[in-house]
PDB file of N, CA and C in Angstrom:
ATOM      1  N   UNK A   1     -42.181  -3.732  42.749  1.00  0.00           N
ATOM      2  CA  UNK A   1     -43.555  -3.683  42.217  1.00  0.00           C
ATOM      3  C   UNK A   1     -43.864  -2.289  41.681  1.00  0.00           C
ATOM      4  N   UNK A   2     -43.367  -1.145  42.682  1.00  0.00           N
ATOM      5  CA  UNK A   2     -43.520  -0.049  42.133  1.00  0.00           C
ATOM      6  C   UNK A   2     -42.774   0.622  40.565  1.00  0.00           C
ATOM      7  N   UNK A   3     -41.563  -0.581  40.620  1.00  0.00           N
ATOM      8  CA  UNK A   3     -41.094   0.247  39.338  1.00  0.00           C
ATOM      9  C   UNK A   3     -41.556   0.282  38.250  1.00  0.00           C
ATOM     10  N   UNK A   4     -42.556  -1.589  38.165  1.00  0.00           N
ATOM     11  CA  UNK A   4     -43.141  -1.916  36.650  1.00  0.00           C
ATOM     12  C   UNK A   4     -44.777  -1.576  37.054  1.00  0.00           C
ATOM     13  N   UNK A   5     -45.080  -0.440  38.035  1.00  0.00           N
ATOM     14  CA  UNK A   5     -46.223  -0.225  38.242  1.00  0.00           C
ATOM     15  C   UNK A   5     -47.083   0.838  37.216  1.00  0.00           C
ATOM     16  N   UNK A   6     -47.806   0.202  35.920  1.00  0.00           N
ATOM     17  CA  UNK A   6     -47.963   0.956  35.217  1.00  0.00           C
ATOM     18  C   UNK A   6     -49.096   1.766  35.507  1.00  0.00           C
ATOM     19  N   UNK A   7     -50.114   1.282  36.448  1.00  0.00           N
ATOM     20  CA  UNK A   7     -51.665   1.726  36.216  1.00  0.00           C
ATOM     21  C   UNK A   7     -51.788   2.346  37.530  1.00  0.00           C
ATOM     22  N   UNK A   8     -52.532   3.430  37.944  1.00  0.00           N
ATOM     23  CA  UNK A   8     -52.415   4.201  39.187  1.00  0.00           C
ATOM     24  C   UNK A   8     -53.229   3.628  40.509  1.00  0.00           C
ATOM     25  N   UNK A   9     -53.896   2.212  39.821  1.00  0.00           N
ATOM     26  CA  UNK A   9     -54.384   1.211  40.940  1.00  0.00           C
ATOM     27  C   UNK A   9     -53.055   0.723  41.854  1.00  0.00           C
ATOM     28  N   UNK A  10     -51.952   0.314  41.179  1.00  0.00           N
ATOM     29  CA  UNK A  10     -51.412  -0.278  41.806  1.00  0.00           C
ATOM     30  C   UNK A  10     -50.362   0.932  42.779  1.00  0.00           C
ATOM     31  N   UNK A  11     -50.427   2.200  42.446  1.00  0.00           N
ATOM     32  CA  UNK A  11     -49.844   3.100  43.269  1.00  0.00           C
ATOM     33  C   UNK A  11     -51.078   3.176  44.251  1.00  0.00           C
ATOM     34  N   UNK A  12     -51.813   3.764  44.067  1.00  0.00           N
ATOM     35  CA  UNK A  12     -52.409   3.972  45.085  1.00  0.00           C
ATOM     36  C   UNK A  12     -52.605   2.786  46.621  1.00  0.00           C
ATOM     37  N   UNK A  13     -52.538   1.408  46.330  1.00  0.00           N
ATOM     38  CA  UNK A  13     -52.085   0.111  46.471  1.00  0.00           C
ATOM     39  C   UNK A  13     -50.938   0.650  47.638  1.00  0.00           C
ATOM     40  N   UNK A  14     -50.020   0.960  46.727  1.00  0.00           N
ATOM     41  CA  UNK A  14     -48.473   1.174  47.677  1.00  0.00           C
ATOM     42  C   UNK A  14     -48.580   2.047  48.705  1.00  0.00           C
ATOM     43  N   UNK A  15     -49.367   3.359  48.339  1.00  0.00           N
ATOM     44  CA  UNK A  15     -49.793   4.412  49.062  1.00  0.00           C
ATOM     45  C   UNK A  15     -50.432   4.160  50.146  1.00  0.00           C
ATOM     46  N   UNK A  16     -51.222   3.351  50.321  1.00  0.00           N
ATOM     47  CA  UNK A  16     -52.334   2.682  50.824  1.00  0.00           C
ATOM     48  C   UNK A  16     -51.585   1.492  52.234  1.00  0.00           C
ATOM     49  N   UNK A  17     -50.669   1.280  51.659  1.00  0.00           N
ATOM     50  CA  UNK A  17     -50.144   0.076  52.390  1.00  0.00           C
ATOM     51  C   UNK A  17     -48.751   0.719  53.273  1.00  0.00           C
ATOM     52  N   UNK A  18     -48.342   2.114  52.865  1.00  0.00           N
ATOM     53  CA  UNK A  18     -47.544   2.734  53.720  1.00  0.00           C
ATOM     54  C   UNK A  18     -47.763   3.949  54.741  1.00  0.00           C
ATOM     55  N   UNK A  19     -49.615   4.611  54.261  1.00  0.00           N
ATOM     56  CA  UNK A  19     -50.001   5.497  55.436  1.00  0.00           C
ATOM     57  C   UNK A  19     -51.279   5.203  55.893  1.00  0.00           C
ATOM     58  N   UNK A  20     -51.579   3.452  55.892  1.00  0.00           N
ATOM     59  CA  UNK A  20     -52.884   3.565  56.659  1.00  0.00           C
ATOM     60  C   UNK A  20     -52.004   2.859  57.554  1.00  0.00           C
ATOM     61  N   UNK A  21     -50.898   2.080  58.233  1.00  0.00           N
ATOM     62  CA  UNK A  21     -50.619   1.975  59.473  1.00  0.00           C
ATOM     63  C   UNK A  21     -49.856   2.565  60.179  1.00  0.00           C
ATOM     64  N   UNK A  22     -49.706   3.891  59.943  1.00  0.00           N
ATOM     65  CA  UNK A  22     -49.132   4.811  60.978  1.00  0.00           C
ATOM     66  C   UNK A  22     -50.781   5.118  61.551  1.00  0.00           C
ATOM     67  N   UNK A  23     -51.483   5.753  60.573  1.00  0.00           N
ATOM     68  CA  UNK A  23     -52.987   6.475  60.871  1.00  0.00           C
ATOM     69  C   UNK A  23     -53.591   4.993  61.697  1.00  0.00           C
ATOM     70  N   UNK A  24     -53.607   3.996  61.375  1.00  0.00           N
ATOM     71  CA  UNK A  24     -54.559   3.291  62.414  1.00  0.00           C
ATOM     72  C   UNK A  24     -53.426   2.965  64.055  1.00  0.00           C
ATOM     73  N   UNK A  25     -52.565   2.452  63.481  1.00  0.00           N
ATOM     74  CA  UNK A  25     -51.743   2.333  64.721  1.00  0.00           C
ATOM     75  C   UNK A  25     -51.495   3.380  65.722  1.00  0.00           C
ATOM     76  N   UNK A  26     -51.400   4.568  65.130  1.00  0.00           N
ATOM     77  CA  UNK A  26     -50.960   5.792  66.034  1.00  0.00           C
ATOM     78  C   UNK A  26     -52.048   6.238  67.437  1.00  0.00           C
ATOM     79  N   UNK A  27     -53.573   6.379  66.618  1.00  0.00           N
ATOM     80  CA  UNK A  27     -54.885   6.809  67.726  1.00  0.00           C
ATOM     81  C   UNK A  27     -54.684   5.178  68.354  1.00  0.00           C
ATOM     82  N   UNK A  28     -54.900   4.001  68.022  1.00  0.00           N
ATOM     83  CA  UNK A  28     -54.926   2.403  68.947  1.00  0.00           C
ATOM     84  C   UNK A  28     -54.299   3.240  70.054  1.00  0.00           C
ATOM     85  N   UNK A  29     -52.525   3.569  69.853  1.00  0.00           N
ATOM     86  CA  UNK A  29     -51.648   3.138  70.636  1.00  0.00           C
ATOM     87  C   UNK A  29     -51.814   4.387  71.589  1.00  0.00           C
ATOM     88  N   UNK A  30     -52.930   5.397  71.602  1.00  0.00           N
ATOM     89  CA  UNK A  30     -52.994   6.716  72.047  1.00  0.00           C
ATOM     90  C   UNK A  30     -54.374   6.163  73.225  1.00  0.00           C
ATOM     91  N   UNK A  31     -55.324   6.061  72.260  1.00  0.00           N
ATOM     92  CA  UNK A  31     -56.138   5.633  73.008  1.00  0.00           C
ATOM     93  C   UNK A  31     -56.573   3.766  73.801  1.00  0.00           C
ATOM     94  N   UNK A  32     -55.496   3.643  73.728  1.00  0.00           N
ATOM     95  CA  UNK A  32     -55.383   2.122  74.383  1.00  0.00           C
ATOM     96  C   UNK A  32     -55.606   2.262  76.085  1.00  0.00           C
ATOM     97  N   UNK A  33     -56.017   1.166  76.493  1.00  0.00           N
ATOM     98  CA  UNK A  33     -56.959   1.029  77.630  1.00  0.00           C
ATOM     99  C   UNK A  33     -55.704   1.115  78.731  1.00  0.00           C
ATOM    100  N   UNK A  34     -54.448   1.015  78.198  1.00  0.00           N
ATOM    101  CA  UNK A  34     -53.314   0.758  78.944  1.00  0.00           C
ATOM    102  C   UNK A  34     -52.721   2.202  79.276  1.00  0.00           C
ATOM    103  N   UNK A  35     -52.860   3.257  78.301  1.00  0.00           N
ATOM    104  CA  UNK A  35     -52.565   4.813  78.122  1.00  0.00           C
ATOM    105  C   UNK A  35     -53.945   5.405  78.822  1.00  0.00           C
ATOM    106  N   UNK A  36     -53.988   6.511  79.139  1.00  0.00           N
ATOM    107  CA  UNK A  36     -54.787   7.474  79.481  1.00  0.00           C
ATOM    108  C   UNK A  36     -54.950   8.400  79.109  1.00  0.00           C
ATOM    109  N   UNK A  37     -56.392   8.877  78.611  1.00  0.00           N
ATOM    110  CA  UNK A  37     -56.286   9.970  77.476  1.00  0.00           C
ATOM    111  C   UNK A  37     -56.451  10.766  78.049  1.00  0.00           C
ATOM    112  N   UNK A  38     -56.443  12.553  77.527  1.00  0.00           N
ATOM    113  CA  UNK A  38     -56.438  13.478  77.248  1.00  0.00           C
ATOM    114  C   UNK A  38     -57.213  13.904  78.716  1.00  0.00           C
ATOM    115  N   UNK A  39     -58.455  13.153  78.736  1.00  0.00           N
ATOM    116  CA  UNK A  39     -59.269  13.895  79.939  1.00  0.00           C
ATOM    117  C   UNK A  39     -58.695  12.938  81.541  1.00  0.00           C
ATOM    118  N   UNK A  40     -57.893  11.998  81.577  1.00  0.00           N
ATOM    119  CA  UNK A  40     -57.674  11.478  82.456  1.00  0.00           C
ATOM    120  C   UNK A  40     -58.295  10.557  82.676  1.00  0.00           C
ATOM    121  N   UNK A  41     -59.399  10.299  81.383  1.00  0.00           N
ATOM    122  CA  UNK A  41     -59.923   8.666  81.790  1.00  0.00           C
ATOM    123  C   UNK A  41     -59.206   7.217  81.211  1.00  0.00           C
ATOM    124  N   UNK A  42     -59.330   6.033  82.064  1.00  0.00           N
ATOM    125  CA  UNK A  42     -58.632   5.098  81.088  1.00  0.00           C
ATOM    126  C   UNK A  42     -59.716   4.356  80.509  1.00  0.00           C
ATOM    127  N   UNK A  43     -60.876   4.996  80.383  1.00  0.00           N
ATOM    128  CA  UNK A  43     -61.757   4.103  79.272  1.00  0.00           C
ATOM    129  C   UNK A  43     -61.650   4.280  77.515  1.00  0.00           C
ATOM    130  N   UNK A  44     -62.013   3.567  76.568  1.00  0.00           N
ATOM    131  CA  UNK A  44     -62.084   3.303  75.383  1.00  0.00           C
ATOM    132  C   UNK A  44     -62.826   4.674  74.707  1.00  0.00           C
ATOM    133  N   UNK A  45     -62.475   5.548  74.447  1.00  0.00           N
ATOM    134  CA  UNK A  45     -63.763   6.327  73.499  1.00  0.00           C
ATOM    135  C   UNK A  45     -63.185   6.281  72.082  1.00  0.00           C
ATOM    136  N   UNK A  46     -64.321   5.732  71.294  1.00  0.00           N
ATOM    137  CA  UNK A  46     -64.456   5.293  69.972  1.00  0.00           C
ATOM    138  C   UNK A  46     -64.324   6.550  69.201  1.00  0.00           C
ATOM    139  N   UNK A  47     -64.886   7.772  69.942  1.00  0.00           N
ATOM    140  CA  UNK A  47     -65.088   9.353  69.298  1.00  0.00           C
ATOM    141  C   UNK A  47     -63.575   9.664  69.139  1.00  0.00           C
ATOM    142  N   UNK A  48     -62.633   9.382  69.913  1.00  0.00           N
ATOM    143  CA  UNK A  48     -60.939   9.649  69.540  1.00  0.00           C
ATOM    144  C   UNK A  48     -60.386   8.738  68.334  1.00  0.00           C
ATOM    145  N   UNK A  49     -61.369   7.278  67.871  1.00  0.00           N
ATOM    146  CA  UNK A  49     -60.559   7.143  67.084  1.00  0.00           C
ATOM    147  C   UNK A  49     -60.949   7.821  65.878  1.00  0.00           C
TER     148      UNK A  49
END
């Protein structure tokens, strides 16, 4: 798709689809109820994601 990608919609598209699931997956899998964050609590804070 990227090779006959003429218009910079469809890059940004590709761009889009290869660093928003490191960035959303990474804080989930940090702040997940199963991990314990930073201050030693195992509750949810929305402010980390």
């Amino acid at each position: 798709a990227a090779l006959s990608a003429s218009t910079e919609g469809t890059t940004q598209q590709v761009t889009a689809d290869y660093f928003t699931p490191p960035l959303v997956m990474t804080p989930v899998s940090r702040v997940h109820p199963t991990q314990r964050s930073p201050r030693g609590e195992r509750t949810f804070h929305p402010r980390n994601i």
